[in-house]
Every structure is written in C-alpha cells, then in structure tokens.
PDB file of N, CA and C in Angstrom:
ATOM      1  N   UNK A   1      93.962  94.389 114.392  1.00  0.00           N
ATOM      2  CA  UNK A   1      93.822  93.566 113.194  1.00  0.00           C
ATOM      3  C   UNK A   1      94.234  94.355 111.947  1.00  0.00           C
ATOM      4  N   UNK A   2      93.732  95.617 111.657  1.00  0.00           N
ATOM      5  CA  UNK A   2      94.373  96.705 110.551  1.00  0.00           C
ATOM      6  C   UNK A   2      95.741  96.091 110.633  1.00  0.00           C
ATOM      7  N   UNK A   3      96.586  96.717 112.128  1.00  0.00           N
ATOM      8  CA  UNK A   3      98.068  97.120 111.705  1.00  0.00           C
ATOM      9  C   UNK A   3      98.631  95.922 111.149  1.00  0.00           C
ATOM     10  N   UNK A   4      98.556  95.018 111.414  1.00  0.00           N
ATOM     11  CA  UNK A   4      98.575  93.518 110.967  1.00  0.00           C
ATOM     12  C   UNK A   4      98.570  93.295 109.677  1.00  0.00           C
ATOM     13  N   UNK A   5      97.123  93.751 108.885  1.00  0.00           N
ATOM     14  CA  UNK A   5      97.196  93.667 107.549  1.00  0.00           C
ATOM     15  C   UNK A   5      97.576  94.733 107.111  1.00  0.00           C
ATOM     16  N   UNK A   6      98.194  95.797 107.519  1.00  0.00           N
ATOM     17  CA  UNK A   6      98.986  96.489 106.488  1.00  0.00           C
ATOM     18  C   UNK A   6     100.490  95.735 106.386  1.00  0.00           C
ATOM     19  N   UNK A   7     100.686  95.702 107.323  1.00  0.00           N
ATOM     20  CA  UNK A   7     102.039  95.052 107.298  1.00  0.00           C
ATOM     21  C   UNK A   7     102.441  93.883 106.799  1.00  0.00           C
ATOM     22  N   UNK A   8     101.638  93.114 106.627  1.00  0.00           N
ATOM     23  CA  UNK A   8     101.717  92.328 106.120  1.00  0.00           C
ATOM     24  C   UNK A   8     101.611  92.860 104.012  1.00  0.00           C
ATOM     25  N   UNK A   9     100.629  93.179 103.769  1.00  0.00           N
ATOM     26  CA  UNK A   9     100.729  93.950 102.454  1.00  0.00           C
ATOM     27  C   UNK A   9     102.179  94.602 102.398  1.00  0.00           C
ATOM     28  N   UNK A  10     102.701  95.380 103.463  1.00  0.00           N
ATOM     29  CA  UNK A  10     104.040  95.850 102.742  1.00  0.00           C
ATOM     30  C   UNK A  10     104.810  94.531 102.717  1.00  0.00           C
ATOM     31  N   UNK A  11     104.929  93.695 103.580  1.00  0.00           N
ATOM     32  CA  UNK A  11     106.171  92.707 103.304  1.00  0.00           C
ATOM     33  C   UNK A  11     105.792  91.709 101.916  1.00  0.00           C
ATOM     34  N   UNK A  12     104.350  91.835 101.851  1.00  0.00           N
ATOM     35  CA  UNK A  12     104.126  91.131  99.954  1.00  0.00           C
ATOM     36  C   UNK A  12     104.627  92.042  99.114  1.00  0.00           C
ATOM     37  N   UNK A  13     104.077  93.191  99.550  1.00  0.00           N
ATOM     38  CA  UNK A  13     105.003  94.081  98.269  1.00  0.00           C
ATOM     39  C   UNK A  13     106.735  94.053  97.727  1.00  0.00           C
ATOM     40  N   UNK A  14     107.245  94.373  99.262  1.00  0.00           N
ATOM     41  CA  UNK A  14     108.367  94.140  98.628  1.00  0.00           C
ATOM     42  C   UNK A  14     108.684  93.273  98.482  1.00  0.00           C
ATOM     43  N   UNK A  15     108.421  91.904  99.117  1.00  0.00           N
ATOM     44  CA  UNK A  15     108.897  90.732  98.600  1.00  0.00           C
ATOM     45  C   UNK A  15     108.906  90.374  96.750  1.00  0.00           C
ATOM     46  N   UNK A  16     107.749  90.761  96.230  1.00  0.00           N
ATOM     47  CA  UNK A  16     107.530  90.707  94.782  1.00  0.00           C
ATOM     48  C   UNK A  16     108.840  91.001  93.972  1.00  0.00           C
ATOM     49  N   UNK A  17     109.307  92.039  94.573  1.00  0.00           N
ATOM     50  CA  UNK A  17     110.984  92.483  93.548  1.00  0.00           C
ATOM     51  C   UNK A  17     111.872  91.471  94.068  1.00  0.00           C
ATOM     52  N   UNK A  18     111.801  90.442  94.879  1.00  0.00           N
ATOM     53  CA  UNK A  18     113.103  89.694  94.857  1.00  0.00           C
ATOM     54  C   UNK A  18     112.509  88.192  94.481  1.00  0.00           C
ATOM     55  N   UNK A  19     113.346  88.395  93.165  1.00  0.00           N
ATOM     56  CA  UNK A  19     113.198  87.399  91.883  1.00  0.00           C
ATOM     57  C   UNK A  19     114.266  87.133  91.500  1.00  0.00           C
ATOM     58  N   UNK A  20     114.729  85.757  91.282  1.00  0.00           N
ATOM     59  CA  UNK A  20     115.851  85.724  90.642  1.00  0.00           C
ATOM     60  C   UNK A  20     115.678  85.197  89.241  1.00  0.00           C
ATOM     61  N   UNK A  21     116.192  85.483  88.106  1.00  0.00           N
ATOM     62  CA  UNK A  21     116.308  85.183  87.008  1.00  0.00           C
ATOM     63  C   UNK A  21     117.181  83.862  86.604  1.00  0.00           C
ATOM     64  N   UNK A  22     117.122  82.802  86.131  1.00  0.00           N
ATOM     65  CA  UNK A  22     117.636  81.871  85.644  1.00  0.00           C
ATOM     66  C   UNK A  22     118.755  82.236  84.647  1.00  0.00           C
ATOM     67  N   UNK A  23     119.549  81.477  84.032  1.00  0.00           N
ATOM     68  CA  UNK A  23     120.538  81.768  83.000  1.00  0.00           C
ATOM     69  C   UNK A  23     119.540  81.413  81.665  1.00  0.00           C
ATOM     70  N   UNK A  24     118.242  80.516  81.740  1.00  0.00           N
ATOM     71  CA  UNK A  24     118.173  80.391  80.680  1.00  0.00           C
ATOM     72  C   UNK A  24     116.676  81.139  80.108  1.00  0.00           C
ATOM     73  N   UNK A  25     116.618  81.917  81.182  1.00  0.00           N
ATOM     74  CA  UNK A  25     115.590  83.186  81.253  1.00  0.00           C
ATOM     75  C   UNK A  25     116.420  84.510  80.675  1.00  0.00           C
ATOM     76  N   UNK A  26     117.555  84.427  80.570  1.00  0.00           N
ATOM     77  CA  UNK A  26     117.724  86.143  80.362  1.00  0.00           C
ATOM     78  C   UNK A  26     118.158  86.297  78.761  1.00  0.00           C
ATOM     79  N   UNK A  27     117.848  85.260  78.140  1.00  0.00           N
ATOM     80  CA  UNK A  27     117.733  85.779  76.918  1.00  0.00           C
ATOM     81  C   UNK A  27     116.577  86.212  76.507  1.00  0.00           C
ATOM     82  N   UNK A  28     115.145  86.028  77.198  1.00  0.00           N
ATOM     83  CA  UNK A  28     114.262  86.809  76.831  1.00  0.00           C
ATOM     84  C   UNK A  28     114.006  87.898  77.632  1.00  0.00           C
ATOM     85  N   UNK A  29     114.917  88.503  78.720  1.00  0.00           N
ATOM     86  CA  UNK A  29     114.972  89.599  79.352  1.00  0.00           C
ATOM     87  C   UNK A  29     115.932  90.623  78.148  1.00  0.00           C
ATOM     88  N   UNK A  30     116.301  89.837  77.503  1.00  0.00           N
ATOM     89  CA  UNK A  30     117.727  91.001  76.973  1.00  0.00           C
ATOM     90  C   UNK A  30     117.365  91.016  75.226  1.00  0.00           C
ATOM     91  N   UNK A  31     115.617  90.865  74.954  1.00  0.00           N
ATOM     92  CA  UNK A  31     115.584  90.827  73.968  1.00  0.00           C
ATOM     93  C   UNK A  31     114.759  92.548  74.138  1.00  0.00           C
ATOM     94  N   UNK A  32     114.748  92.853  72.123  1.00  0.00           N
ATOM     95  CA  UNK A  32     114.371  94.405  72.119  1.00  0.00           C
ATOM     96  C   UNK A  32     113.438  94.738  72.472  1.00  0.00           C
ATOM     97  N   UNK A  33     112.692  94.633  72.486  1.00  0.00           N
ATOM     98  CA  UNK A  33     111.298  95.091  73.040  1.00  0.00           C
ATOM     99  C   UNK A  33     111.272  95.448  74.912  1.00  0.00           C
ATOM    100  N   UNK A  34     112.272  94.756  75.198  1.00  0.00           N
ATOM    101  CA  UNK A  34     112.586  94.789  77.007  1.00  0.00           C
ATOM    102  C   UNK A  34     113.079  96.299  77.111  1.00  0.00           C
ATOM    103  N   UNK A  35     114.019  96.689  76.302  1.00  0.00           N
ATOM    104  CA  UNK A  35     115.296  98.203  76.525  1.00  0.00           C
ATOM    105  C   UNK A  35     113.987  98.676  77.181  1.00  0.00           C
ATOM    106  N   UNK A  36     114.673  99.927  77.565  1.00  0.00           N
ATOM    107  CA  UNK A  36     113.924 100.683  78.691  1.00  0.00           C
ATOM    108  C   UNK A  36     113.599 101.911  76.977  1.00  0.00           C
ATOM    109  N   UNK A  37     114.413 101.648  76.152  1.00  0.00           N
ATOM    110  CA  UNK A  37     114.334 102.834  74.695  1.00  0.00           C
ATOM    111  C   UNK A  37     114.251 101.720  73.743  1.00  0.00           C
ATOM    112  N   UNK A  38     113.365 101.160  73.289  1.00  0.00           N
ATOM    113  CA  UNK A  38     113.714  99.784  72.543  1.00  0.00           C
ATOM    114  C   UNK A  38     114.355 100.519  71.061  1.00  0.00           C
ATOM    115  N   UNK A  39     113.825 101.638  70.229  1.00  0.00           N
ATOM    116  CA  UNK A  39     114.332 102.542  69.096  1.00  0.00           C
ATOM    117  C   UNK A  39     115.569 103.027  69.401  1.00  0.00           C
ATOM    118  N   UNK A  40     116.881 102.781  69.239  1.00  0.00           N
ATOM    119  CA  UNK A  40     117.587 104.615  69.967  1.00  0.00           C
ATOM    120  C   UNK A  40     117.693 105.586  68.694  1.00  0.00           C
ATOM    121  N   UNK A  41     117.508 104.699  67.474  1.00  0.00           N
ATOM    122  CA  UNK A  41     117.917 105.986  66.800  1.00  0.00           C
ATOM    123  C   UNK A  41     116.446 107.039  66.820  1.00  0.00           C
ATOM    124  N   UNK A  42     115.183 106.386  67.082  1.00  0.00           N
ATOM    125  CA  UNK A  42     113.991 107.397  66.906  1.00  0.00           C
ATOM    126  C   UNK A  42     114.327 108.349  68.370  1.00  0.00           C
ATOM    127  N   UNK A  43     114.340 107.703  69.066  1.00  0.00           N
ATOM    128  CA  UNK A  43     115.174 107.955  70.503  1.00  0.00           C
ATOM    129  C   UNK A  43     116.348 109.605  70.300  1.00  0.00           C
ATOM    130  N   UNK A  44     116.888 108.992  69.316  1.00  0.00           N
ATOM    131  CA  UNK A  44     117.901 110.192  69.439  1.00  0.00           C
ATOM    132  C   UNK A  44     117.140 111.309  68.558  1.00  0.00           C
ATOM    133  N   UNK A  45     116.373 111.418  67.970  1.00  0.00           N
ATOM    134  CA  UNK A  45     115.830 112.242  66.679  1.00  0.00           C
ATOM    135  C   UNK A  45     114.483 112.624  67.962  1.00  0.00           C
ATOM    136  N   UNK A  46     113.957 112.148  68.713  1.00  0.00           N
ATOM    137  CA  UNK A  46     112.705 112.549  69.244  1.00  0.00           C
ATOM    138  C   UNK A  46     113.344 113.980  70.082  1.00  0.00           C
ATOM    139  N   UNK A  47     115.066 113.330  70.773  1.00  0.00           N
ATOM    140  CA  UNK A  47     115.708 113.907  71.678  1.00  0.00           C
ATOM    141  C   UNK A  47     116.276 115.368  70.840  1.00  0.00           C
ATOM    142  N   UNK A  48     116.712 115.538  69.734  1.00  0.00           N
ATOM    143  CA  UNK A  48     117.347 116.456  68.869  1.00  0.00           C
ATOM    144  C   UNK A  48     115.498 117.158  68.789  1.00  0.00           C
ATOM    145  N   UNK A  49     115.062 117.182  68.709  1.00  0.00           N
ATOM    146  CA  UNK A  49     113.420 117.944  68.006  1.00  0.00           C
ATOM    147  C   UNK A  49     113.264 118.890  69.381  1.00  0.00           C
ATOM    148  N   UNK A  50     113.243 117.663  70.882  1.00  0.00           N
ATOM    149  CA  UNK A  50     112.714 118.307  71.606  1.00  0.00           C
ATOM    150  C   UNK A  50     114.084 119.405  71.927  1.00  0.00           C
ATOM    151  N   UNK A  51     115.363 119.542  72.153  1.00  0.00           N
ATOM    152  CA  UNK A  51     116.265 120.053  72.338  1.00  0.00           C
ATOM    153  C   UNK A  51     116.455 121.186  71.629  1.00  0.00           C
ATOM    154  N   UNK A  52     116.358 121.154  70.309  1.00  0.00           N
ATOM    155  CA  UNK A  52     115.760 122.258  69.322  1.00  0.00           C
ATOM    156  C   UNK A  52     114.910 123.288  69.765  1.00  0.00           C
ATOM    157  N   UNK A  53     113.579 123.028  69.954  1.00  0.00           N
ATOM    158  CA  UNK A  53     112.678 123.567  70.136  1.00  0.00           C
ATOM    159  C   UNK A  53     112.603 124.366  72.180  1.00  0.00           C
ATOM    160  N   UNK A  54     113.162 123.389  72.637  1.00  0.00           N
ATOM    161  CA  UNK A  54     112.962 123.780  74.195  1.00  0.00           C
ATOM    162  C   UNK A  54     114.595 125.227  74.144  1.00  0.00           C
ATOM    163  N   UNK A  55     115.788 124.112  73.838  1.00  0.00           N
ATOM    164  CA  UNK A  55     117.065 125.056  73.999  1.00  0.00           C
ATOM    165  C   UNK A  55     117.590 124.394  75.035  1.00  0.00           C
ATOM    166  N   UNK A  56     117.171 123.252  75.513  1.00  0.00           N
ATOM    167  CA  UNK A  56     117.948 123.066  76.641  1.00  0.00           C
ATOM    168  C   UNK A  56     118.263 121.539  76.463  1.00  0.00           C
ATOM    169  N   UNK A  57     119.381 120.969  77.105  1.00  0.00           N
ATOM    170  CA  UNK A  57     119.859 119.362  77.044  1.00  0.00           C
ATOM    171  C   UNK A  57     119.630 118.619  78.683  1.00  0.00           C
ATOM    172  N   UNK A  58     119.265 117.635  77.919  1.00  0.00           N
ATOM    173  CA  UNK A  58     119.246 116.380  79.362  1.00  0.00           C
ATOM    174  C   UNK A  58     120.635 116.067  79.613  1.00  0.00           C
ATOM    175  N   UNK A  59     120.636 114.797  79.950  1.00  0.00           N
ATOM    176  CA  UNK A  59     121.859 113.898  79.947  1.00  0.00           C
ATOM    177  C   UNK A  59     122.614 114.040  79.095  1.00  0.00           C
ATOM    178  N   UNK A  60     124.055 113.841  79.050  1.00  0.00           N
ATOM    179  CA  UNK A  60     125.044 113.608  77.795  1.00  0.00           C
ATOM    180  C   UNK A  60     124.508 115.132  77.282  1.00  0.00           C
ATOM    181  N   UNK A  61     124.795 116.405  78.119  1.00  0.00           N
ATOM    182  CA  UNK A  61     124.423 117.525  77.522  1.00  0.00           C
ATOM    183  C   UNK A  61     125.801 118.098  76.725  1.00  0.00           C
ATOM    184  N   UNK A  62     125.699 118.623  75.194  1.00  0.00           N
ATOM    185  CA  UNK A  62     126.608 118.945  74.820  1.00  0.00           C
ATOM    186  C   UNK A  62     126.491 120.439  74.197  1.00  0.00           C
ATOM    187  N   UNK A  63     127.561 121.158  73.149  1.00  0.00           N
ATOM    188  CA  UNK A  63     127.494 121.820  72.818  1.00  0.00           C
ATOM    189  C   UNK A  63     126.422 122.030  71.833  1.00  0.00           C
ATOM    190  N   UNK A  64     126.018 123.743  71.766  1.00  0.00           N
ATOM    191  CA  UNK A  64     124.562 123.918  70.479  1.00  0.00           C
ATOM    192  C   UNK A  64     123.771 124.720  71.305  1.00  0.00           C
ATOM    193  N   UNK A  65     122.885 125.746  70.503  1.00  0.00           N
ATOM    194  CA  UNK A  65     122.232 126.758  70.919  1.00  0.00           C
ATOM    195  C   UNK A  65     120.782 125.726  70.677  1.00  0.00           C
ATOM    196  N   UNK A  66     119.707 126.819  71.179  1.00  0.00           N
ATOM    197  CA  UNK A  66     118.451 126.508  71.330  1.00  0.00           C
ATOM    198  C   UNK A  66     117.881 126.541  69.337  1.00  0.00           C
ATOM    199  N   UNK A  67     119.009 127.138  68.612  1.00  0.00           N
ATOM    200  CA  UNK A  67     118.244 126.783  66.723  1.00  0.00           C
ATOM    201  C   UNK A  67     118.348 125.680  66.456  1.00  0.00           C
ATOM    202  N   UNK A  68     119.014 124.292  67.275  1.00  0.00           N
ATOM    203  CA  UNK A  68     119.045 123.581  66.756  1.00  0.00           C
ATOM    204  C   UNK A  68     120.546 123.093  65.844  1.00  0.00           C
ATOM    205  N   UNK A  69     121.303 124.149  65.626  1.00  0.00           N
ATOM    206  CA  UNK A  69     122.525 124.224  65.139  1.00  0.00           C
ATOM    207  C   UNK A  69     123.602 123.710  66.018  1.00  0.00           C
ATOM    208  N   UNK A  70     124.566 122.881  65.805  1.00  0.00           N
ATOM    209  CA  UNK A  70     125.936 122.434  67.025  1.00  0.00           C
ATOM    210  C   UNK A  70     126.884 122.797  66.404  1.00  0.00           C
TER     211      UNK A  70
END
C-alpha cells in the first residue's frame, strides 16, 4: 500500500508542471513583476558592488580588476 502511494505522489507531482498557458493568459505571465530580475538596472548595480568587493565575475564575465575599476 506505501509503494502505491508514493508513486502515485510522484506522478501528481510531476504532472503539476504540465500546464499549458492560453494566448490570452500570457500577457499576465510577461508582465514585470513575473522577470525572474524584475529591476535590471538595480540588478546591474547590486552585480557591480558585489564584483567590486569579491574580484570575481559571474556570467557575461568581462574585463576589470577586483578595485572595481574596468
């Protein structure tokens, strides 16, 4: 009886992610507050502080020492 109800719990689980969105649903999917960064410019200034201070780059890593200077 367990193995049963676990299995069953996983196939609810994943079932939950397959959703389809309407056409007249994704304008409130594609509004700001949704972005995964809804700010980018605080976004980019949070990213320059911590880059500064650590010396090192994430993503889109470019030229510039750890002062903060490029």
């Amino acid at each position: 009886m367990m193995k049963h109800t676990f299995w069953l719990l996983c196939i609810v689980c994943v079932l939950q992610g397959c959703a389809t969105v309407e056409p007249w649903e994704r304008g409130t999917m594609a509004r700001e507050e949704m972005a995964f960064v809804p700010d980018k410019l605080d976004q980019n200034f949070r990213d320059h502080i911590h880059y500064s201070k650590e010396g090192a780059r994430m993503v889109g890593a470019g030229s510039g020492g750890g002062c903060g200077c490029n």
